[in-house]
C-alpha atoms as a PDB file:
ATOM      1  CA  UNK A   1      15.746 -20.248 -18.437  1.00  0.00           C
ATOM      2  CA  UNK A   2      18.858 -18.636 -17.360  1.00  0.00           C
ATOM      3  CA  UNK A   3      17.925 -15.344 -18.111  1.00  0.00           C
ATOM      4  CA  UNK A   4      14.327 -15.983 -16.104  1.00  0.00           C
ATOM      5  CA  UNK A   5      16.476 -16.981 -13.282  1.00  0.00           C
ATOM      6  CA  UNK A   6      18.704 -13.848 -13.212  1.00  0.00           C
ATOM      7  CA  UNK A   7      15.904 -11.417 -13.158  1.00  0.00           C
ATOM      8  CA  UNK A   8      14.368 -13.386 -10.064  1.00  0.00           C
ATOM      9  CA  UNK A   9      17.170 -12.813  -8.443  1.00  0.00           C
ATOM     10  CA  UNK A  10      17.497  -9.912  -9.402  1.00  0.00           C
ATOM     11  CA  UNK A  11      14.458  -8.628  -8.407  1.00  0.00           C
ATOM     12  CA  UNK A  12      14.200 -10.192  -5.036  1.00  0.00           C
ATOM     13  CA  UNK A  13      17.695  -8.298  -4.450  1.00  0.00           C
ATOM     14  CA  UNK A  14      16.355  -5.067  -5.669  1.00  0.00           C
ATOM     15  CA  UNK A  15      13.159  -5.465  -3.340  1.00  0.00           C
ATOM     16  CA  UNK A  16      14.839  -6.783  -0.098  1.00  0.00           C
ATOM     17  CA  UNK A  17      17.137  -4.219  -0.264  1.00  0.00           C
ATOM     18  CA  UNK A  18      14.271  -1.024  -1.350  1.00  0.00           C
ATOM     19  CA  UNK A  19      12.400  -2.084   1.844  1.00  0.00           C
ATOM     20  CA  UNK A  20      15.411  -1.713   4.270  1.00  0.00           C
ATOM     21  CA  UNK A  21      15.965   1.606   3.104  1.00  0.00           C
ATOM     22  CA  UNK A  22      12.590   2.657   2.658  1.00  0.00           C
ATOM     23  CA  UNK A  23      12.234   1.936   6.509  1.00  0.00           C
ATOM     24  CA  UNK A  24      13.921   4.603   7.153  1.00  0.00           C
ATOM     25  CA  UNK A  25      10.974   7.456   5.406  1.00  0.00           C
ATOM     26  CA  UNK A  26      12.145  11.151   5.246  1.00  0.00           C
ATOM     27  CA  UNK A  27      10.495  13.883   7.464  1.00  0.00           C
ATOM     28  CA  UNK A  28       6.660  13.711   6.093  1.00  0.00           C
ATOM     29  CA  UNK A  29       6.956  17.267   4.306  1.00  0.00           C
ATOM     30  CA  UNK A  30       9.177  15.657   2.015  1.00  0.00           C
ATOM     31  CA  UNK A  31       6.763  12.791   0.881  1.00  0.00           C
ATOM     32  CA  UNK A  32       4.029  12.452  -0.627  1.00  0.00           C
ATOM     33  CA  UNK A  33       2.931   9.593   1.581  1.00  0.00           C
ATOM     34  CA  UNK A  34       1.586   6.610  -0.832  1.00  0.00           C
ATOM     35  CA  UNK A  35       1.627   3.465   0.468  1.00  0.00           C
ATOM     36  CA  UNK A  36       4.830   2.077  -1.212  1.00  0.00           C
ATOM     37  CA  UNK A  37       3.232  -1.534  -2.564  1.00  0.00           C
ATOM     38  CA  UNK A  38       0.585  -1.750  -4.830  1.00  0.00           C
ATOM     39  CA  UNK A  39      -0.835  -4.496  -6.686  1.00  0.00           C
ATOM     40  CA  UNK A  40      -2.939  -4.193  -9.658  1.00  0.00           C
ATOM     41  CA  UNK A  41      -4.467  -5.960 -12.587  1.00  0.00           C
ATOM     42  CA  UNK A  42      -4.941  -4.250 -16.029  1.00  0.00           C
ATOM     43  CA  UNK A  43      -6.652  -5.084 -19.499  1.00  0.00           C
ATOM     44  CA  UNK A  44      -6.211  -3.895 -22.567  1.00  0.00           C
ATOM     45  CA  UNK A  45      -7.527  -3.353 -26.291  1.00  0.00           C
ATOM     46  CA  UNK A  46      -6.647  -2.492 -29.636  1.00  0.00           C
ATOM     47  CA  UNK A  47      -8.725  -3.345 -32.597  1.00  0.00           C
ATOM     48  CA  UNK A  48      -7.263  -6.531 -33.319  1.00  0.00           C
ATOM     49  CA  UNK A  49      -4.999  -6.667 -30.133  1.00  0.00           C
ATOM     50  CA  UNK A  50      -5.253  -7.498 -26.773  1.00  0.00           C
ATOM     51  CA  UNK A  51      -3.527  -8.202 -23.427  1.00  0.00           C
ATOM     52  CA  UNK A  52      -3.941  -8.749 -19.854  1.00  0.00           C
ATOM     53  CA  UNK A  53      -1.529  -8.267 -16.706  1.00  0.00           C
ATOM     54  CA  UNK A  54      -0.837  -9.040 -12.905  1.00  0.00           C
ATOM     55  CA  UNK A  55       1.628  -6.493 -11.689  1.00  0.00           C
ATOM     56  CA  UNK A  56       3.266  -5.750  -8.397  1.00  0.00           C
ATOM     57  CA  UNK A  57       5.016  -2.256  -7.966  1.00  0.00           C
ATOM     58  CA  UNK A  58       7.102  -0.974  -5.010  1.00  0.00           C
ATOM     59  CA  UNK A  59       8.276   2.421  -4.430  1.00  0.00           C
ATOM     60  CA  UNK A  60      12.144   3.179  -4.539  1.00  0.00           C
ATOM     61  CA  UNK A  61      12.204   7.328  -4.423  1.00  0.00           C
ATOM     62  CA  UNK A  62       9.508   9.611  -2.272  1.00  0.00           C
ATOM     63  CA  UNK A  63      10.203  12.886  -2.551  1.00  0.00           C
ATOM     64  CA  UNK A  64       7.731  15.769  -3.357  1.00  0.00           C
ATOM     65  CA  UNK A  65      10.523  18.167  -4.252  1.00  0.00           C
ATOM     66  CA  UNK A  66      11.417  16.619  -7.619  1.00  0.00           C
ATOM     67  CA  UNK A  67       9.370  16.858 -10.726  1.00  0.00           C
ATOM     68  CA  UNK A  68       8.858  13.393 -10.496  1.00  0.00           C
ATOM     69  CA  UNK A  69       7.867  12.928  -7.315  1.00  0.00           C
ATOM     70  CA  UNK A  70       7.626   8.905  -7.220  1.00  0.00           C
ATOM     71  CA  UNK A  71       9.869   6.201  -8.537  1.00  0.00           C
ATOM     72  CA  UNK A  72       8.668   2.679  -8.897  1.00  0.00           C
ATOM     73  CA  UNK A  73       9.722  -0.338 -10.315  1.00  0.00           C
ATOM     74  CA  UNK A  74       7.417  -2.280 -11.804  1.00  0.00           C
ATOM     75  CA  UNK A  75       6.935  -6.486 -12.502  1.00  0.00           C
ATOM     76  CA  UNK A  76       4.320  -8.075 -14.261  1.00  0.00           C
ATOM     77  CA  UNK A  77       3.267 -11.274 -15.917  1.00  0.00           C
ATOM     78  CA  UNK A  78       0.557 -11.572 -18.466  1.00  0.00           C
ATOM     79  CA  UNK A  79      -0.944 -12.657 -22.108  1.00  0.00           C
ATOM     80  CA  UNK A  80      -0.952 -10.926 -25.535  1.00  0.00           C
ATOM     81  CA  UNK A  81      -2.723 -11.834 -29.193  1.00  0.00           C
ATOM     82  CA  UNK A  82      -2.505  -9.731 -32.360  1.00  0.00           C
ATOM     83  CA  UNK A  83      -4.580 -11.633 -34.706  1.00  0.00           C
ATOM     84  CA  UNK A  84      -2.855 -14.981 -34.689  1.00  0.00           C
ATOM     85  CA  UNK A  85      -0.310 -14.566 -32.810  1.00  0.00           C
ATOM     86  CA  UNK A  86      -0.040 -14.467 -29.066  1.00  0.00           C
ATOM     87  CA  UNK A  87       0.912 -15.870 -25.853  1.00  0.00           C
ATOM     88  CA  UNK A  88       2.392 -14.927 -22.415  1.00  0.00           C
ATOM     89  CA  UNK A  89       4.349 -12.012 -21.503  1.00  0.00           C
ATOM     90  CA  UNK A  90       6.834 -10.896 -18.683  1.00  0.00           C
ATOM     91  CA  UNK A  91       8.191  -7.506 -18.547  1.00  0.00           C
ATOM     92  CA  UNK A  92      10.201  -4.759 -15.703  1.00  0.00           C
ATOM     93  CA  UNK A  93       9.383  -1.450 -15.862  1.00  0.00           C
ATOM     94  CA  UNK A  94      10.821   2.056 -14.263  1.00  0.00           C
ATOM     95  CA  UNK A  95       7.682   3.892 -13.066  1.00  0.00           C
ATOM     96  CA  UNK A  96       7.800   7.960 -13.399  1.00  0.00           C
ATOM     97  CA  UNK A  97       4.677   9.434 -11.305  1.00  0.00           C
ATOM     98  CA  UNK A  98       4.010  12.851 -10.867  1.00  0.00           C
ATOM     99  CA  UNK A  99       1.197  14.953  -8.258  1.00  0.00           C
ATOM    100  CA  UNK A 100       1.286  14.837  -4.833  1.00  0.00           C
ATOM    101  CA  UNK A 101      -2.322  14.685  -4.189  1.00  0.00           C
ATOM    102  CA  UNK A 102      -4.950  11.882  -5.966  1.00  0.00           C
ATOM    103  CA  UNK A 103      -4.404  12.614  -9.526  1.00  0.00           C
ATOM    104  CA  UNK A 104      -0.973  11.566 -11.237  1.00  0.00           C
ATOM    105  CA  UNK A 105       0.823  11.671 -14.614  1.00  0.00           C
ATOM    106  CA  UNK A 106       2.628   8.333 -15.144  1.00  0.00           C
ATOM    107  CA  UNK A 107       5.373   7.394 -17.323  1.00  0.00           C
ATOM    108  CA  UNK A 108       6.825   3.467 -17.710  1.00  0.00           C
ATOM    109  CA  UNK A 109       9.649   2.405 -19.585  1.00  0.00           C
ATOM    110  CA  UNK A 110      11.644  -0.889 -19.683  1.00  0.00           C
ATOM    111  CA  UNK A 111      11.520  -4.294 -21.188  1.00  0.00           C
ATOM    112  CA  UNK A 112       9.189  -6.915 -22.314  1.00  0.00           C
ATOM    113  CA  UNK A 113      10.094 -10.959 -22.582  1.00  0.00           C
ATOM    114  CA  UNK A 114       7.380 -11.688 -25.336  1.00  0.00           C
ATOM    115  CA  UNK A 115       6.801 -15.536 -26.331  1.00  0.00           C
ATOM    116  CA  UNK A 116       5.030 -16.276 -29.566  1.00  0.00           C
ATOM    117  CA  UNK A 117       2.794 -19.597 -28.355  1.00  0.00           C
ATOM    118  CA  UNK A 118       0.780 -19.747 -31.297  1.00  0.00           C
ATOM    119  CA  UNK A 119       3.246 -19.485 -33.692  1.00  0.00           C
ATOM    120  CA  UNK A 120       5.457 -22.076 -31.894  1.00  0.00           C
ATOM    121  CA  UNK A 121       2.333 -24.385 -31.722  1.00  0.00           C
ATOM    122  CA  UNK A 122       1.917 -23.921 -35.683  1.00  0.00           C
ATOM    123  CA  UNK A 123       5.422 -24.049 -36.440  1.00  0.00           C
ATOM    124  CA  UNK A 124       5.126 -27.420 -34.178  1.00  0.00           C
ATOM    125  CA  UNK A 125       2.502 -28.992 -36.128  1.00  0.00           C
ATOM    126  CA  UNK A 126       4.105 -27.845 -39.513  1.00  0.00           C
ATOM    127  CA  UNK A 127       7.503 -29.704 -38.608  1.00  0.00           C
ATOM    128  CA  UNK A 128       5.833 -33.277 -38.156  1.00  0.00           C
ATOM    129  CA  UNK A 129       3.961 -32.754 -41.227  1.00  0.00           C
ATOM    130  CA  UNK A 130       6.622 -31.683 -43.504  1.00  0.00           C
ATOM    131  CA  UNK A 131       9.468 -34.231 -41.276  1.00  0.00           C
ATOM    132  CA  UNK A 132      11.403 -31.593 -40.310  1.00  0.00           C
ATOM    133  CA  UNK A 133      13.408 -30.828 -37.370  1.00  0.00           C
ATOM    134  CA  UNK A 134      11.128 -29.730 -34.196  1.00  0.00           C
ATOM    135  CA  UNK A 135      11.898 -25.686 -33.661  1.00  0.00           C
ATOM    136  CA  UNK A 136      12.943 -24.604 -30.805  1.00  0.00           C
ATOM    137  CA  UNK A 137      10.738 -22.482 -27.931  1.00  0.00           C
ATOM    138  CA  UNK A 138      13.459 -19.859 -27.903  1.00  0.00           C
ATOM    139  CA  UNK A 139      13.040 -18.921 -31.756  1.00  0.00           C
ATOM    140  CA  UNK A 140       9.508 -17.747 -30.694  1.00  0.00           C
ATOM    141  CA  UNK A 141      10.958 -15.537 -27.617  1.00  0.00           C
ATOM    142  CA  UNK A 142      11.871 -11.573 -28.295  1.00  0.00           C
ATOM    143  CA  UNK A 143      12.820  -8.824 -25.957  1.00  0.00           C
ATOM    144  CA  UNK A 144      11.093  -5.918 -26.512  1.00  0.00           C
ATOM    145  CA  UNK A 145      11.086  -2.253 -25.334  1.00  0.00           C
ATOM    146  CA  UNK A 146       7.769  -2.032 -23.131  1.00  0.00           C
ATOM    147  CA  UNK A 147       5.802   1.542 -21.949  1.00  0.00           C
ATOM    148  CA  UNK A 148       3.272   3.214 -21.227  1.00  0.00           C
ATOM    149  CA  UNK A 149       1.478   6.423 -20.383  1.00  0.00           C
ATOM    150  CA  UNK A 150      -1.478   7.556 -18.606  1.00  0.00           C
ATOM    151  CA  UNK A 151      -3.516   8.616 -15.454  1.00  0.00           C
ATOM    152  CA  UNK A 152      -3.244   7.216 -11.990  1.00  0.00           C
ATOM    153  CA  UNK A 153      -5.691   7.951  -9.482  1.00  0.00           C
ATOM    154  CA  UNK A 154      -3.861   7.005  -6.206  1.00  0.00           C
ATOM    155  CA  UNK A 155      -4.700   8.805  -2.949  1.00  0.00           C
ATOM    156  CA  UNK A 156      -2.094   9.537  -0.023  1.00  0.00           C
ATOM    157  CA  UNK A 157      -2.465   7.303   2.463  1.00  0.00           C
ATOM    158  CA  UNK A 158      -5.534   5.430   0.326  1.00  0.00           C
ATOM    159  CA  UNK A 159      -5.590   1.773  -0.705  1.00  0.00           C
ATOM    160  CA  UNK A 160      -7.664   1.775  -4.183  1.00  0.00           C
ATOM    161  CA  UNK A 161      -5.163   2.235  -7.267  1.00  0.00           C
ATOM    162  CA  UNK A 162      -6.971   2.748 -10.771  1.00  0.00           C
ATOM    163  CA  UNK A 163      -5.115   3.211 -13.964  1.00  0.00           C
ATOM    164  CA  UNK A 164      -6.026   4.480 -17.507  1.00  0.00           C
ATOM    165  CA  UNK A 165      -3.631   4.928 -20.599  1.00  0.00           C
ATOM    166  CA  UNK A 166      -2.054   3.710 -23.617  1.00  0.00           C
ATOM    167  CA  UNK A 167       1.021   2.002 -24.516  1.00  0.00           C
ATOM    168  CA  UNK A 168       3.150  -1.032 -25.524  1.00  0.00           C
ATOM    169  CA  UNK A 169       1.970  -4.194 -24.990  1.00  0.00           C
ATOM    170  CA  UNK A 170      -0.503  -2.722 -22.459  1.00  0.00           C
ATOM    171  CA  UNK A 171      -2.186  -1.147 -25.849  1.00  0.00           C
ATOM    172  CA  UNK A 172      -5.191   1.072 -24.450  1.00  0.00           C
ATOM    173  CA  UNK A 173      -5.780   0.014 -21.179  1.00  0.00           C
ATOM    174  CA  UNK A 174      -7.720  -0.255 -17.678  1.00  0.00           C
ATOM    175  CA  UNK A 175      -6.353  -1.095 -14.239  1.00  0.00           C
ATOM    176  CA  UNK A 176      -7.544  -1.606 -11.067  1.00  0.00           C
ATOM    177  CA  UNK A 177      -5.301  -2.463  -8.407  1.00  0.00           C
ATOM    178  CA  UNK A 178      -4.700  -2.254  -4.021  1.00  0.00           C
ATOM    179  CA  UNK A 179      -2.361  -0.409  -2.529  1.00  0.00           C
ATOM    180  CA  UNK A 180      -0.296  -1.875   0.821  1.00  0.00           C
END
């Protein structure tokens, strides 16, 4: 719980501060002018794996003279299963985006707060069978090392965000999102 808390904060911080800055945009041949919020949903599939997302991004670099010519940072909130195992997922990611025009290369890295549901549930039902001490929630928690790569189709000055790629726990996945 306290380490939920901290990354709220955290976050709010992080984008309070981002938009007073941003307010201040460089001369427009310097940017590649995207609209620095976007929401978007994604899905994703793996044989025997799946997940689902809600993520909010917000733009923290603009500048079309570096190789990367976009920096986000990323939230999210959403579900995974493998098999039997499976439940909700929160992770923060550092977005790398490259292209200045509709078409862009995206890289993600950053980390994942995965909870094992199922496995808690079974481990649950196990203790009060067997009489044994009642686990704990945060046995079933890990922090893991989330990314992703793929395509983003985002236009300058354009509101519809769609996303194709692979990666971790995203697995192969589809996006569609808004920008604002």
């Amino acid at each position: 719980m306290q380490v939920q808390t901290t990354v709220v904060l955290f976050l709010f911080w992080l984008f309070s501060t981002t938009g007073s800055l941003a307010s201040q945009p460089p001369k427009d041949s310097l940017t590649t002018q995207l609209r620095k919020n976007v929401f978007h949903g994604s899905a994703g599939i793996l044989v025997i794996s799946g997940s689902y997302n809600f993520n909010y991004e917000r733009m923290l670099v603009d500048n079309k003279c570096l190789f990367f010519k976009t920096i986000w940072l990323r939230a999210n909130y959403g579900g995974w299963g493998v098999w039997s195992s499976g439940g909700p997922y929160q992770s923060v990611l550092l977005n790398l985006m490259t292209g200045q025009h509709k078409g862009h290369l995206e890289v993600n890295a950053g980390v994942a707060r995965m909870s094992d549901k199922y496995s808690y549930d079974d481990a649950i039902a196990n203790s009060q069978f067997f009489q044994e001490p009642l686990p704990t929630s945060s046995d079933f928690v890990d922090f893991v090392l989330a990314g992703s790569l793929g395509y983003r189709f985002q236009a300058p000055k354009g509101f519809f965000v769609f996303r194709a790629g692979i990666g971790y726990p995203d697995f192969i996945y589809l996006s569609f999102g808004v920008a604002f």
